[in-house]
PDB file of N, CA and C in Angstrom:
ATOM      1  N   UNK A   1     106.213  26.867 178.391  1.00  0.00           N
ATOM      2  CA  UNK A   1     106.852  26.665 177.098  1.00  0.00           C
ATOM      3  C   UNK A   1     106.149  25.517 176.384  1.00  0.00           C
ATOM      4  N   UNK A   2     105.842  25.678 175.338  1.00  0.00           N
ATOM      5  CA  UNK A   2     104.929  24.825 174.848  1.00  0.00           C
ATOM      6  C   UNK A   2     105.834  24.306 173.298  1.00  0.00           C
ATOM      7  N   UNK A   3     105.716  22.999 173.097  1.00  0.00           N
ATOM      8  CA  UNK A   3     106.551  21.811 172.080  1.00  0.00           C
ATOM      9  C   UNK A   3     105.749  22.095 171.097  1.00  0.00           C
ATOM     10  N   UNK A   4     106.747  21.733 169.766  1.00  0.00           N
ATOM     11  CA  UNK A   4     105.740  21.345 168.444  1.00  0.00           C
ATOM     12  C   UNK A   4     104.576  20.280 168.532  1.00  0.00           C
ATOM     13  N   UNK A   5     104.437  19.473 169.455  1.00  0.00           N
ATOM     14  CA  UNK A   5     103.618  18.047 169.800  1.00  0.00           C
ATOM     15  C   UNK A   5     102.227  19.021 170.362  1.00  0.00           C
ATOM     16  N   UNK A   6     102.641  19.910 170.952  1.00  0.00           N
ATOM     17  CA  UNK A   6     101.024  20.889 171.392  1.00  0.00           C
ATOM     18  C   UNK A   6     100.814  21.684 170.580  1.00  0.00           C
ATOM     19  N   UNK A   7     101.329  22.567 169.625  1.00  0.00           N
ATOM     20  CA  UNK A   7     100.816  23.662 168.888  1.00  0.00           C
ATOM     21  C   UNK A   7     100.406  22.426 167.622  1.00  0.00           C
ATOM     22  N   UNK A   8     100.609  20.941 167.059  1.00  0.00           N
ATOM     23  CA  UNK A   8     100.108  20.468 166.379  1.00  0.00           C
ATOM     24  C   UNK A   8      98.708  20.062 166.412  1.00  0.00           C
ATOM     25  N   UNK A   9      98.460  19.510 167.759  1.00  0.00           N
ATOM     26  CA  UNK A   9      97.001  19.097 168.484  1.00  0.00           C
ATOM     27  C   UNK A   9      96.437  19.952 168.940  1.00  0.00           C
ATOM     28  N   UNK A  10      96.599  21.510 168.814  1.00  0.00           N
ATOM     29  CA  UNK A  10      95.586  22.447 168.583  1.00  0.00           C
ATOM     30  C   UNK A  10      95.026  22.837 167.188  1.00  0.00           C
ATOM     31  N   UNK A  11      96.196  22.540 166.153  1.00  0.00           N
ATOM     32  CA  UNK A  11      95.776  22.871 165.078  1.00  0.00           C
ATOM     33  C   UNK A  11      94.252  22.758 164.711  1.00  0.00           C
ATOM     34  N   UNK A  12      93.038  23.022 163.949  1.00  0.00           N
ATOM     35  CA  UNK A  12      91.852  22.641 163.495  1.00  0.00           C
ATOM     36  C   UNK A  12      92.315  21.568 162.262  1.00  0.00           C
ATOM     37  N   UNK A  13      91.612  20.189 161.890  1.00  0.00           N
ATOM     38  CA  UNK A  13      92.246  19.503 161.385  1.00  0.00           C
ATOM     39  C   UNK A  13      91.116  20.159 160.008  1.00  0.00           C
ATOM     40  N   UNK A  14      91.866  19.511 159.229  1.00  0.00           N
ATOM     41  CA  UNK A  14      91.236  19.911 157.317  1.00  0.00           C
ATOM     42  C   UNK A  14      90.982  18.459 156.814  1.00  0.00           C
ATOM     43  N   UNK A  15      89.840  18.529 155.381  1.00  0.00           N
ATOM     44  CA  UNK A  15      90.358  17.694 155.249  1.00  0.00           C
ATOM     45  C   UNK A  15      90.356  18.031 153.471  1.00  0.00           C
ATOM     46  N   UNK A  16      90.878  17.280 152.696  1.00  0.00           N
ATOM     47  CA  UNK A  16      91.141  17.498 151.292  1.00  0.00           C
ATOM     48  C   UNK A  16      90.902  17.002 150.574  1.00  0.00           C
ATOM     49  N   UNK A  17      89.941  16.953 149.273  1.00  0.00           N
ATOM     50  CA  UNK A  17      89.505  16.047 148.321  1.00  0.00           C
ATOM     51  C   UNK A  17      90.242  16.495 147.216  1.00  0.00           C
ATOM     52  N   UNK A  18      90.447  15.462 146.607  1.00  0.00           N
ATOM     53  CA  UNK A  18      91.378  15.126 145.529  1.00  0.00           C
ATOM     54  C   UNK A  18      90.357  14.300 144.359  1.00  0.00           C
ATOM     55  N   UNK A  19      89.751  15.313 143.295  1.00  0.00           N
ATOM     56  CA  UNK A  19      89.116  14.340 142.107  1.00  0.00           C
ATOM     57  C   UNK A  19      90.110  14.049 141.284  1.00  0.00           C
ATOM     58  N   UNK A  20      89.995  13.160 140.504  1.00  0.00           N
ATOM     59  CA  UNK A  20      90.786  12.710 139.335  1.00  0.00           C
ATOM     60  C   UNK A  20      89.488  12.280 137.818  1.00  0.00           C
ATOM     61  N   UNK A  21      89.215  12.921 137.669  1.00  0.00           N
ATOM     62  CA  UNK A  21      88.364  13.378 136.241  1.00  0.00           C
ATOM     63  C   UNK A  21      88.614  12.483 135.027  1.00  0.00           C
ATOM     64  N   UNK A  22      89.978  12.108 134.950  1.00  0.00           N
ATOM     65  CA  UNK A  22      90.214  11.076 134.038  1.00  0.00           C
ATOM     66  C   UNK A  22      90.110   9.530 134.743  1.00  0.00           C
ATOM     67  N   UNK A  23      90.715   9.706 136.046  1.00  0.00           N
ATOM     68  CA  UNK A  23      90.834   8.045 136.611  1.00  0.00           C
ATOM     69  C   UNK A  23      92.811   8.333 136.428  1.00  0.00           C
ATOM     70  N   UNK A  24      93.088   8.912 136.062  1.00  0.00           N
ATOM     71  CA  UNK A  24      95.018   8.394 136.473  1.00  0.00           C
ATOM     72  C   UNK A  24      95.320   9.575 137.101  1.00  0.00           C
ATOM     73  N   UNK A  25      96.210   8.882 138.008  1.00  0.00           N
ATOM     74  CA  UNK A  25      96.578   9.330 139.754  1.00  0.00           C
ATOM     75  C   UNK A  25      97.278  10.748 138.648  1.00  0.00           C
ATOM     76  N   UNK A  26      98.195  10.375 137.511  1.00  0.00           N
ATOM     77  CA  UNK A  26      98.920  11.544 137.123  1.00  0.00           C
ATOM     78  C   UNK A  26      98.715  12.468 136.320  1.00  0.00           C
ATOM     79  N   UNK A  27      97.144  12.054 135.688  1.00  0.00           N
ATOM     80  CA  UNK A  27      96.786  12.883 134.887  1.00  0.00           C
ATOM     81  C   UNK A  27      96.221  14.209 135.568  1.00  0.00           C
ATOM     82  N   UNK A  28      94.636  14.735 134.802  1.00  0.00           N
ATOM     83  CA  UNK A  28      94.753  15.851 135.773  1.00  0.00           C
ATOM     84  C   UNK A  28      93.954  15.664 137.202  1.00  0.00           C
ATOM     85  N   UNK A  29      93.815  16.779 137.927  1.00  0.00           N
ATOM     86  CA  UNK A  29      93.389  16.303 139.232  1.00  0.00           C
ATOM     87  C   UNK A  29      93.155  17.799 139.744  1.00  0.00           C
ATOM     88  N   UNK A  30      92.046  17.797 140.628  1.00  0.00           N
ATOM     89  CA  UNK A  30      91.122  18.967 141.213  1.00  0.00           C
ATOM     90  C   UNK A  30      91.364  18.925 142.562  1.00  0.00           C
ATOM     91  N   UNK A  31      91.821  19.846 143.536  1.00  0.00           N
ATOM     92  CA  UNK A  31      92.188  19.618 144.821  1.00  0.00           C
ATOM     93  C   UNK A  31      91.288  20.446 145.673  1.00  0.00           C
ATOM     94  N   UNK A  32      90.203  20.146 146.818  1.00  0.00           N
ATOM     95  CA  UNK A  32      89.951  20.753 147.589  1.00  0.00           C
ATOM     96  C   UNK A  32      89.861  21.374 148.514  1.00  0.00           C
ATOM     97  N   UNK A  33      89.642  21.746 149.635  1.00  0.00           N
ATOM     98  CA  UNK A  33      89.404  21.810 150.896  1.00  0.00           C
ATOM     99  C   UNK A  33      87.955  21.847 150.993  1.00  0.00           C
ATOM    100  N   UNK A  34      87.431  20.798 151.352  1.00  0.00           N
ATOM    101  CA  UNK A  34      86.052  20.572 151.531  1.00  0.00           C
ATOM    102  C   UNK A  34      85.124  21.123 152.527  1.00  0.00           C
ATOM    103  N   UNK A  35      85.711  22.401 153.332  1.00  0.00           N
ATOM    104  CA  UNK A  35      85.006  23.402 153.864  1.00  0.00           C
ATOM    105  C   UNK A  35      85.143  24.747 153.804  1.00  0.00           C
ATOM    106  N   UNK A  36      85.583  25.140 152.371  1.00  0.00           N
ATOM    107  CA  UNK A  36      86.083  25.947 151.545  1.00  0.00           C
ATOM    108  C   UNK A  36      85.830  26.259 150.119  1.00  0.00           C
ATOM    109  N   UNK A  37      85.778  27.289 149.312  1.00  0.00           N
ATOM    110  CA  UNK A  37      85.773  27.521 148.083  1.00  0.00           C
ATOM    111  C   UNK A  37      86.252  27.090 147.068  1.00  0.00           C
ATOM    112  N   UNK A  38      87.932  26.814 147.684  1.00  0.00           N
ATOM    113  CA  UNK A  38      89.115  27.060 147.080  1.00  0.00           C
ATOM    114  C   UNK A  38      89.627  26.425 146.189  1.00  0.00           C
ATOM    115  N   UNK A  39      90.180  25.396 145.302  1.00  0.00           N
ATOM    116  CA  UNK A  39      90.254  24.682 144.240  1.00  0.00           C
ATOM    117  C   UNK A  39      91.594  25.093 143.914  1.00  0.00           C
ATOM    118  N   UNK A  40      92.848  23.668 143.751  1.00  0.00           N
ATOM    119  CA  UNK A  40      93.529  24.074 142.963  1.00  0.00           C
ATOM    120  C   UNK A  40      93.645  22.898 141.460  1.00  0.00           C
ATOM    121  N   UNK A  41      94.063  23.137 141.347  1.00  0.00           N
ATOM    122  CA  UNK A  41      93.804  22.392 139.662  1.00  0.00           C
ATOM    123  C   UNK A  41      95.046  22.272 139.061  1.00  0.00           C
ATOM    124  N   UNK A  42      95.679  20.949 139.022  1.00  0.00           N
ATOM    125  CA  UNK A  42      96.792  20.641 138.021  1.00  0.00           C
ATOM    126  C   UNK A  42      96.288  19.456 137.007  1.00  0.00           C
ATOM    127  N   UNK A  43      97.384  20.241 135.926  1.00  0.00           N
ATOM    128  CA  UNK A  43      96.830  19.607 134.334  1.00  0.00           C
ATOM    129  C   UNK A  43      98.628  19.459 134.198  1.00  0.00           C
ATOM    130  N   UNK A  44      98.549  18.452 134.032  1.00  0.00           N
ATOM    131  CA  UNK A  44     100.386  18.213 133.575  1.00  0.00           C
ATOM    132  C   UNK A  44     100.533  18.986 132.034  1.00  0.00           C
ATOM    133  N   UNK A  45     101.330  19.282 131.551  1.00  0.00           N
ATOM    134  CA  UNK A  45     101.255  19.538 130.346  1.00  0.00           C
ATOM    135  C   UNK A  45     101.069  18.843 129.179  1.00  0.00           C
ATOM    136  N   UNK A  46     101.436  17.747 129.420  1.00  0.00           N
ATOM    137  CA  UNK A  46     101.123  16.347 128.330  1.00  0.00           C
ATOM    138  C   UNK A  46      99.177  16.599 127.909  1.00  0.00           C
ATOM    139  N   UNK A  47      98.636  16.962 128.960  1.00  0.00           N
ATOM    140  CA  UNK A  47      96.757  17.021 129.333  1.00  0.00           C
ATOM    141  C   UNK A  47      96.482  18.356 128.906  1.00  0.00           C
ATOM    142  N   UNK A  48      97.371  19.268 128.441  1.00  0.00           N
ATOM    143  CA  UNK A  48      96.832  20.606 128.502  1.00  0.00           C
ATOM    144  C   UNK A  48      95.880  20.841 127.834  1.00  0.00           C
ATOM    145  N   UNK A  49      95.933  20.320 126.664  1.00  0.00           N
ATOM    146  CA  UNK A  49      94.871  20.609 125.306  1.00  0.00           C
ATOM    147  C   UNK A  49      93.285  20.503 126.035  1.00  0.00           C
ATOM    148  N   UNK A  50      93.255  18.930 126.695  1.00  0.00           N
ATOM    149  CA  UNK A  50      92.022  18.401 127.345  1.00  0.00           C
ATOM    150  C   UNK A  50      91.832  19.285 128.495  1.00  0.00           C
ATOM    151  N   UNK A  51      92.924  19.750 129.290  1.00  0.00           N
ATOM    152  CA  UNK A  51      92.115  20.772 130.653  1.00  0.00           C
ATOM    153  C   UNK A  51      91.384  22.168 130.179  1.00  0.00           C
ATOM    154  N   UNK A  52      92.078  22.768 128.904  1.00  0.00           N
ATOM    155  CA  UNK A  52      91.479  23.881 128.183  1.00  0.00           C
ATOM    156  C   UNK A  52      89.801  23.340 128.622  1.00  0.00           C
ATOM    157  N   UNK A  53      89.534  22.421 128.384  1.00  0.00           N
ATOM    158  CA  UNK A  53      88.213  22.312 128.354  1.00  0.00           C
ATOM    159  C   UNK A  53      87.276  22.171 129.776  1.00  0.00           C
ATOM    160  N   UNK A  54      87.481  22.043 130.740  1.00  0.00           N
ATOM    161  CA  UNK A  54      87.368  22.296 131.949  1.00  0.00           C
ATOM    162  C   UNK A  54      86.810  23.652 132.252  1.00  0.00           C
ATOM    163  N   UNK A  55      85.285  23.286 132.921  1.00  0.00           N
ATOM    164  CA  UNK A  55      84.503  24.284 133.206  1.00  0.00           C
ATOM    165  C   UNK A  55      85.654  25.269 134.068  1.00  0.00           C
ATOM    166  N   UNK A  56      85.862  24.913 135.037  1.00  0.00           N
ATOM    167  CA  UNK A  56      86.728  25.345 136.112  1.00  0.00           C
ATOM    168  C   UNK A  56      87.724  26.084 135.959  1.00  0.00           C
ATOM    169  N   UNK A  57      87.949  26.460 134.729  1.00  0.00           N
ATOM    170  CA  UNK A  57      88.888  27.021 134.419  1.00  0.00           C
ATOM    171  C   UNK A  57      88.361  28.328 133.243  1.00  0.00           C
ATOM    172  N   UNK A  58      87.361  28.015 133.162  1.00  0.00           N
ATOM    173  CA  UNK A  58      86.315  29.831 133.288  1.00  0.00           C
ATOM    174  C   UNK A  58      85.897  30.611 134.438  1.00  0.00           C
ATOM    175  N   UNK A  59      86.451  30.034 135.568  1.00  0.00           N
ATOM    176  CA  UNK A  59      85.946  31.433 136.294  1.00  0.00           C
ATOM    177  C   UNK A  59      87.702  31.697 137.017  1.00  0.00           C
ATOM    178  N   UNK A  60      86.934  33.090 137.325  1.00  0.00           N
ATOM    179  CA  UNK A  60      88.542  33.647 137.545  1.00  0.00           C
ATOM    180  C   UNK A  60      89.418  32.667 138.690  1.00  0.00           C
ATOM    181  N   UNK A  61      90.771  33.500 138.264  1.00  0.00           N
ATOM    182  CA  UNK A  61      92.039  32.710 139.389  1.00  0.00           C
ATOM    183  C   UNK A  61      93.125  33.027 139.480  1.00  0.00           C
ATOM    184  N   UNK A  62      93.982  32.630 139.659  1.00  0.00           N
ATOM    185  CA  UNK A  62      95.317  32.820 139.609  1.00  0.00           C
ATOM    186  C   UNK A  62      95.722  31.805 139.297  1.00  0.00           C
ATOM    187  N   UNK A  63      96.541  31.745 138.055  1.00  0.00           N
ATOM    188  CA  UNK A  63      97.311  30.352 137.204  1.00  0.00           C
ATOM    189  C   UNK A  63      98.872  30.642 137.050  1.00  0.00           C
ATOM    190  N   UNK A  64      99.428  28.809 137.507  1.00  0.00           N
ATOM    191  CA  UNK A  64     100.755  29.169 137.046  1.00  0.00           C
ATOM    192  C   UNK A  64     101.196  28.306 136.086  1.00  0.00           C
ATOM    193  N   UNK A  65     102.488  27.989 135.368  1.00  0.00           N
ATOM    194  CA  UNK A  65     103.220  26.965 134.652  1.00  0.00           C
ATOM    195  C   UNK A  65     104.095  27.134 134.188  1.00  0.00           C
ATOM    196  N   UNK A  66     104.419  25.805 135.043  1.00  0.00           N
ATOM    197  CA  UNK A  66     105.672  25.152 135.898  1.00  0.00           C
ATOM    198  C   UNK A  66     106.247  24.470 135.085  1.00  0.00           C
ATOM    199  N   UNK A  67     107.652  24.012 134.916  1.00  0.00           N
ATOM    200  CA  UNK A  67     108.269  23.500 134.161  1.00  0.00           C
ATOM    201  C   UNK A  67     108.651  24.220 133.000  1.00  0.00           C
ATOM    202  N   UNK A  68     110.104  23.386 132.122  1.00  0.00           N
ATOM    203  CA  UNK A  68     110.641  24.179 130.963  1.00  0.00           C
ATOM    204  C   UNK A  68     109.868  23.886 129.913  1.00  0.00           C
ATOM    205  N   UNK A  69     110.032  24.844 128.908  1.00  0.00           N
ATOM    206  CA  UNK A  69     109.562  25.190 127.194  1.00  0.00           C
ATOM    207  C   UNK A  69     109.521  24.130 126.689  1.00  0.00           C
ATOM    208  N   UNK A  70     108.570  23.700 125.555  1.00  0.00           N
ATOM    209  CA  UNK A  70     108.760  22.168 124.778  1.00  0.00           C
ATOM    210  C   UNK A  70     108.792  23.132 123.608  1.00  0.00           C
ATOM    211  N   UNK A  71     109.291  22.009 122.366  1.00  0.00           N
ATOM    212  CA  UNK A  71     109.128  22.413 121.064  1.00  0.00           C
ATOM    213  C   UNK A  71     107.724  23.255 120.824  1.00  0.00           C
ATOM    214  N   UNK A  72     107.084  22.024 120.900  1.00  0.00           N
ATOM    215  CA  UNK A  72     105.595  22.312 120.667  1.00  0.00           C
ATOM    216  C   UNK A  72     104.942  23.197 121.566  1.00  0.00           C
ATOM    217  N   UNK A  73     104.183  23.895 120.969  1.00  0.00           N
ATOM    218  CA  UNK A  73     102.988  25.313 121.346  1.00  0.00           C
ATOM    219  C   UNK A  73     101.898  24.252 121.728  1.00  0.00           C
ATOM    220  N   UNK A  74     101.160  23.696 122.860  1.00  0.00           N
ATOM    221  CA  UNK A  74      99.936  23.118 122.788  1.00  0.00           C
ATOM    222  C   UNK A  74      98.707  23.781 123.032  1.00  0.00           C
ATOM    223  N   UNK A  75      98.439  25.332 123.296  1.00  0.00           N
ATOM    224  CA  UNK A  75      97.911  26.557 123.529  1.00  0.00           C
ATOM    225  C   UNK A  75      97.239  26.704 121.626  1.00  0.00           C
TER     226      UNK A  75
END
């Protein structure tokens, strides 16, 4: 019978890079797995206008967004 304490220390460990493109922890930010393709990418909505512009966000993906409706259209 084997514990959560052994199926953790078999796991393969990862590791994850995190850019920040502007410099603030909350603005937007590029997430990796640095032995991987994969990329996820959050743009708060306050940043949206500026992530539009982001190479990274011309090639294909799957996008979501999160959070409720504002007055304003920033699209």
């Amino acid at each position: 019978m084997t514990n959560g304490l052994n199926r953790m220390t078999t796991a393969t460990a990862k590791t994850i890079q995190i850019y920040l493109p502007t410099g603030e922890p909350r603005g937007i930010r590029i997430a990796e797995i640095t032995t991987r393709i994969v990329q996820a990418i959050l743009i708060p909505r306050s940043d949206l206008a500026q992530g539009k512009l982001r190479r990274e966000l011309d090639l294909p993906g799957v996008y979501f967004l999160f959070g409720e409706a504002e007055e304003e259209v920033l699209c």
